[in-house]
C-alpha atoms as a PDB file:
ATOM      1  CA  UNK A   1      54.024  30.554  86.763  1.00  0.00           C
ATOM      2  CA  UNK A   2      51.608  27.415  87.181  1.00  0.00           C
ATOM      3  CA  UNK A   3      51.142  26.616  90.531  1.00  0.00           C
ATOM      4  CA  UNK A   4      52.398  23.324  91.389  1.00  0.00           C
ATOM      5  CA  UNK A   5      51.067  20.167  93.446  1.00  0.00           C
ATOM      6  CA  UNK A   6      53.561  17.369  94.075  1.00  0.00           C
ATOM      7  CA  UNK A   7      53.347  13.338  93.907  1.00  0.00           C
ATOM      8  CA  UNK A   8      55.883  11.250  95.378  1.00  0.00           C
ATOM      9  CA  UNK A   9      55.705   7.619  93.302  1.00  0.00           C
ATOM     10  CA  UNK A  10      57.754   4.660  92.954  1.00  0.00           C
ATOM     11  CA  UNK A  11      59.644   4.695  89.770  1.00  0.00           C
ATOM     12  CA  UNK A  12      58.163   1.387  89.174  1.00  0.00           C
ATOM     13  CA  UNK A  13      54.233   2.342  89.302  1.00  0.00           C
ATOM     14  CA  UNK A  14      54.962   5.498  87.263  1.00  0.00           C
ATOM     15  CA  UNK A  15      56.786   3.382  84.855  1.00  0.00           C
ATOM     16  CA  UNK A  16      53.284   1.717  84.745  1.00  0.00           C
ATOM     17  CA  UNK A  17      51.856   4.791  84.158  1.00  0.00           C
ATOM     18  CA  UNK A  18      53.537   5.915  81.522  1.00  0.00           C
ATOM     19  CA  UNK A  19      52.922   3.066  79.820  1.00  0.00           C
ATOM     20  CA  UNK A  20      49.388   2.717  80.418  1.00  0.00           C
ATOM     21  CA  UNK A  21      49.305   6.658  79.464  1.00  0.00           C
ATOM     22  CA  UNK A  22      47.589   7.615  82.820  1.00  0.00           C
ATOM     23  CA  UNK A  23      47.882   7.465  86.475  1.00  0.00           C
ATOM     24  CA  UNK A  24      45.682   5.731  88.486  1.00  0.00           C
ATOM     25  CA  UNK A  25      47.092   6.425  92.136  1.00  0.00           C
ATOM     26  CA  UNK A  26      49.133   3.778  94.020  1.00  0.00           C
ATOM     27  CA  UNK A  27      47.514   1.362  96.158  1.00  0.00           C
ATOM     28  CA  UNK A  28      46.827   4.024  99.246  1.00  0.00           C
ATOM     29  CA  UNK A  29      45.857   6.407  96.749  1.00  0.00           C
ATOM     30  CA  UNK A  30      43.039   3.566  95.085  1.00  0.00           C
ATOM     31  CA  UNK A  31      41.891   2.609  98.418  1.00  0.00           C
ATOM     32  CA  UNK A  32      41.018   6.053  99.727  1.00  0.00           C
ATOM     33  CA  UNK A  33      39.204   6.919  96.903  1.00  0.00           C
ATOM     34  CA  UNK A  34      41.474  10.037  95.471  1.00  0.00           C
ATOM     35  CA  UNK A  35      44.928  10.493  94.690  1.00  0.00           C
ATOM     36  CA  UNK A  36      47.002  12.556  97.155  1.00  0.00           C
ATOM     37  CA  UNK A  37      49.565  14.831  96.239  1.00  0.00           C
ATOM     38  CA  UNK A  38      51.177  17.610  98.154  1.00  0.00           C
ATOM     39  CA  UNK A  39      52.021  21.435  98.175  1.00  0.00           C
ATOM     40  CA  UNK A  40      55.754  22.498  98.098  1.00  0.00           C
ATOM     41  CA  UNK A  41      55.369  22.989 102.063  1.00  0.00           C
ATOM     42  CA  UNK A  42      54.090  19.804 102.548  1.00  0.00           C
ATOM     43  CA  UNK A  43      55.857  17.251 100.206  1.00  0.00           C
ATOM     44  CA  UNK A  44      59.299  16.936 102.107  1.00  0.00           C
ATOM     45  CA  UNK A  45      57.046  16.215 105.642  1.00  0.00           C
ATOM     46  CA  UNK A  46      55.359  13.448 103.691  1.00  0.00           C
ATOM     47  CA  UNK A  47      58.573  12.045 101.930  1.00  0.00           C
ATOM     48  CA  UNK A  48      59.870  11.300 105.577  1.00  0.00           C
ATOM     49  CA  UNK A  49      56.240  10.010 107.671  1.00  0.00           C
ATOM     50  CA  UNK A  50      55.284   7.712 104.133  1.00  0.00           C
ATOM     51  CA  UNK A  51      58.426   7.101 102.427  1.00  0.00           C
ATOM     52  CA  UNK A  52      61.080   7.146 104.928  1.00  0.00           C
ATOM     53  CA  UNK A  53      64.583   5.266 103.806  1.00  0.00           C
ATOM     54  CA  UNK A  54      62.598   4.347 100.462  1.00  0.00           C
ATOM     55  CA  UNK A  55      64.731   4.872  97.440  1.00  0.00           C
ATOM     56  CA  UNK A  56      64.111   4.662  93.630  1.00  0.00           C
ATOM     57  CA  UNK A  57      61.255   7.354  94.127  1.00  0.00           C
ATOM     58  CA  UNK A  58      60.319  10.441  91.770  1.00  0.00           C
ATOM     59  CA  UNK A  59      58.857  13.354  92.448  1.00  0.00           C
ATOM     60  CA  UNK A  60      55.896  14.443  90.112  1.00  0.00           C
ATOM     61  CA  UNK A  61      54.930  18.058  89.346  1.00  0.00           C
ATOM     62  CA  UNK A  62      51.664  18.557  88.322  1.00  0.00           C
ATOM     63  CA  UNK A  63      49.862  22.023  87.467  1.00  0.00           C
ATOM     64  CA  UNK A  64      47.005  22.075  90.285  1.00  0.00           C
ATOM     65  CA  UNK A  65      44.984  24.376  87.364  1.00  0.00           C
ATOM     66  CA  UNK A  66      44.449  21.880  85.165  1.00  0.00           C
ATOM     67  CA  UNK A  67      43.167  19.509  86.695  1.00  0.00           C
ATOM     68  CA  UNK A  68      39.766  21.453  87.626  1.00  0.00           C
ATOM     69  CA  UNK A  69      36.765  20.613  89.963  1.00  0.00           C
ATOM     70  CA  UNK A  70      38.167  17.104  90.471  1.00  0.00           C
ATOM     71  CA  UNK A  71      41.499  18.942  92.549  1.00  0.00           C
ATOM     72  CA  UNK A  72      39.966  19.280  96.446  1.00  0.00           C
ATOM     73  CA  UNK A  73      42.031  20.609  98.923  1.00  0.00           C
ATOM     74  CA  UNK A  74      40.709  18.844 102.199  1.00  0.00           C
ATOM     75  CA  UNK A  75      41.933  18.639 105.948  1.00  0.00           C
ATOM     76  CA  UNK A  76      44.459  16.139 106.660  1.00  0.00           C
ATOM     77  CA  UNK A  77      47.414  15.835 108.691  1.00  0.00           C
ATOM     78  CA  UNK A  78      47.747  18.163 111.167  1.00  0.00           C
ATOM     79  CA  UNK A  79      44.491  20.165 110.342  1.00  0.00           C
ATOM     80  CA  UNK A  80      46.021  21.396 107.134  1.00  0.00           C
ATOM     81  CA  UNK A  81      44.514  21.185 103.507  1.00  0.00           C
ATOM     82  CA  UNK A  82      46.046  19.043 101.241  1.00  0.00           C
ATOM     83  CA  UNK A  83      45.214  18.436  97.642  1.00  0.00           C
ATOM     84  CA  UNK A  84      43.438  15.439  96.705  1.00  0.00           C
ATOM     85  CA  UNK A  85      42.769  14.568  93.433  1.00  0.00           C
ATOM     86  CA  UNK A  86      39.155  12.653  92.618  1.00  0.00           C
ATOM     87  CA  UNK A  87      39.778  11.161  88.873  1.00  0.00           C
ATOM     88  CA  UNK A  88      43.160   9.513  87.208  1.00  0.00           C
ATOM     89  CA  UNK A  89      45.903  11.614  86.466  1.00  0.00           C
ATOM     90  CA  UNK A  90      46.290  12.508  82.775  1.00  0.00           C
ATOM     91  CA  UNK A  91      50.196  12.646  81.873  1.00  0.00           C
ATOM     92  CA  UNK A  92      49.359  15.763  80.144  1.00  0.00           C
ATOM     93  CA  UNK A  93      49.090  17.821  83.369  1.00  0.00           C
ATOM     94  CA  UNK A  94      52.292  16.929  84.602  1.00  0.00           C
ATOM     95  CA  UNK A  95      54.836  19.448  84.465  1.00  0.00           C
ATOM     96  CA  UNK A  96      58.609  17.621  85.246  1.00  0.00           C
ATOM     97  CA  UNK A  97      58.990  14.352  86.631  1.00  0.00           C
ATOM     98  CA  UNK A  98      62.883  14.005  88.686  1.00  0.00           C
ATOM     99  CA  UNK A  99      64.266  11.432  90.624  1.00  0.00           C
ATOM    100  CA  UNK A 100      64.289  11.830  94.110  1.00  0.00           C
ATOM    101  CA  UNK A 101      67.407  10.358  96.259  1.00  0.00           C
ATOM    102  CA  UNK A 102      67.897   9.898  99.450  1.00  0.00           C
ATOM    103  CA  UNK A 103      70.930  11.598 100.725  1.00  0.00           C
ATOM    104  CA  UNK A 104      73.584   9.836 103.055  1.00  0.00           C
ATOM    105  CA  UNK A 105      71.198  11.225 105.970  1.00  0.00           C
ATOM    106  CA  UNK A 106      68.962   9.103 104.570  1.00  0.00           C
ATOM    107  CA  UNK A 107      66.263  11.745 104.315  1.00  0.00           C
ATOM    108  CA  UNK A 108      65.096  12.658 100.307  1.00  0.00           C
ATOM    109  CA  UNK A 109      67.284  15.514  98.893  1.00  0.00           C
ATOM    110  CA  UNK A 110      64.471  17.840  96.945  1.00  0.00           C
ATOM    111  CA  UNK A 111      65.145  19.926  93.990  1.00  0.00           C
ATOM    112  CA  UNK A 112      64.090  23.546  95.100  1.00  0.00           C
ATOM    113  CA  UNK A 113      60.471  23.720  94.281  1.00  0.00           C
ATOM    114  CA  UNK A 114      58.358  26.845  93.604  1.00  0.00           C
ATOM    115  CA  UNK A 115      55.326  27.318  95.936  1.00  0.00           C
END
């Protein structure tokens, strides 16, 4: 079982990405320098501080393996490490992409995902 990293994106700028064939962060992600994603422990606490009430939004599996050196896990919120990834995102490494909803307590409803 791959071990999988998690991006929450606008369906609109992965739209983009699909058709540009490759994923170039959104704007946070291109002004810090790397594009952050999250562990399964981590991506529902980042849904609600950096997307709160936002709707339209997937959630992106990725294979943290294959993206190599350029995958950094570095100290962020809260002192823990979070994956940051230091080059575009090839569509190839992603694993599923599904829609993520907000439920009617207007807090994301997350498929169950595997650590």
């Amino acid at each position: 079982m791959a071990h999988l990293i998690y991006k929450i994106c606008p369906r609109a700028l992965w739209q983009e990405a699909e058709a540009a064939g490759v994923f170039n962060g959104a704007p946070i992600d291109v002004a810090d320098g790397y594009i952050h994603f999250s562990t399964a422990g981590q991506v529902a606490e980042t849904a609600a501080k950096h997307f709160a009430q936002q709707d339209d939004l997937l959630l992106i599996a990725i294979d943290a393996a294959s993206l190599g050196s350029a995958l950094k896990y570095e100290v962020s919120r809260g002192g823990a490490l979070f994956p940051h990834l230091y080059a575009p995102l090839e569509l190839n490494k992603v694993e599923w992409v599904r829609p993520l909803p907000l439920g009617s307590d207007g807090l994301h409803v997350f498929p169950e995902l595997p650590e």
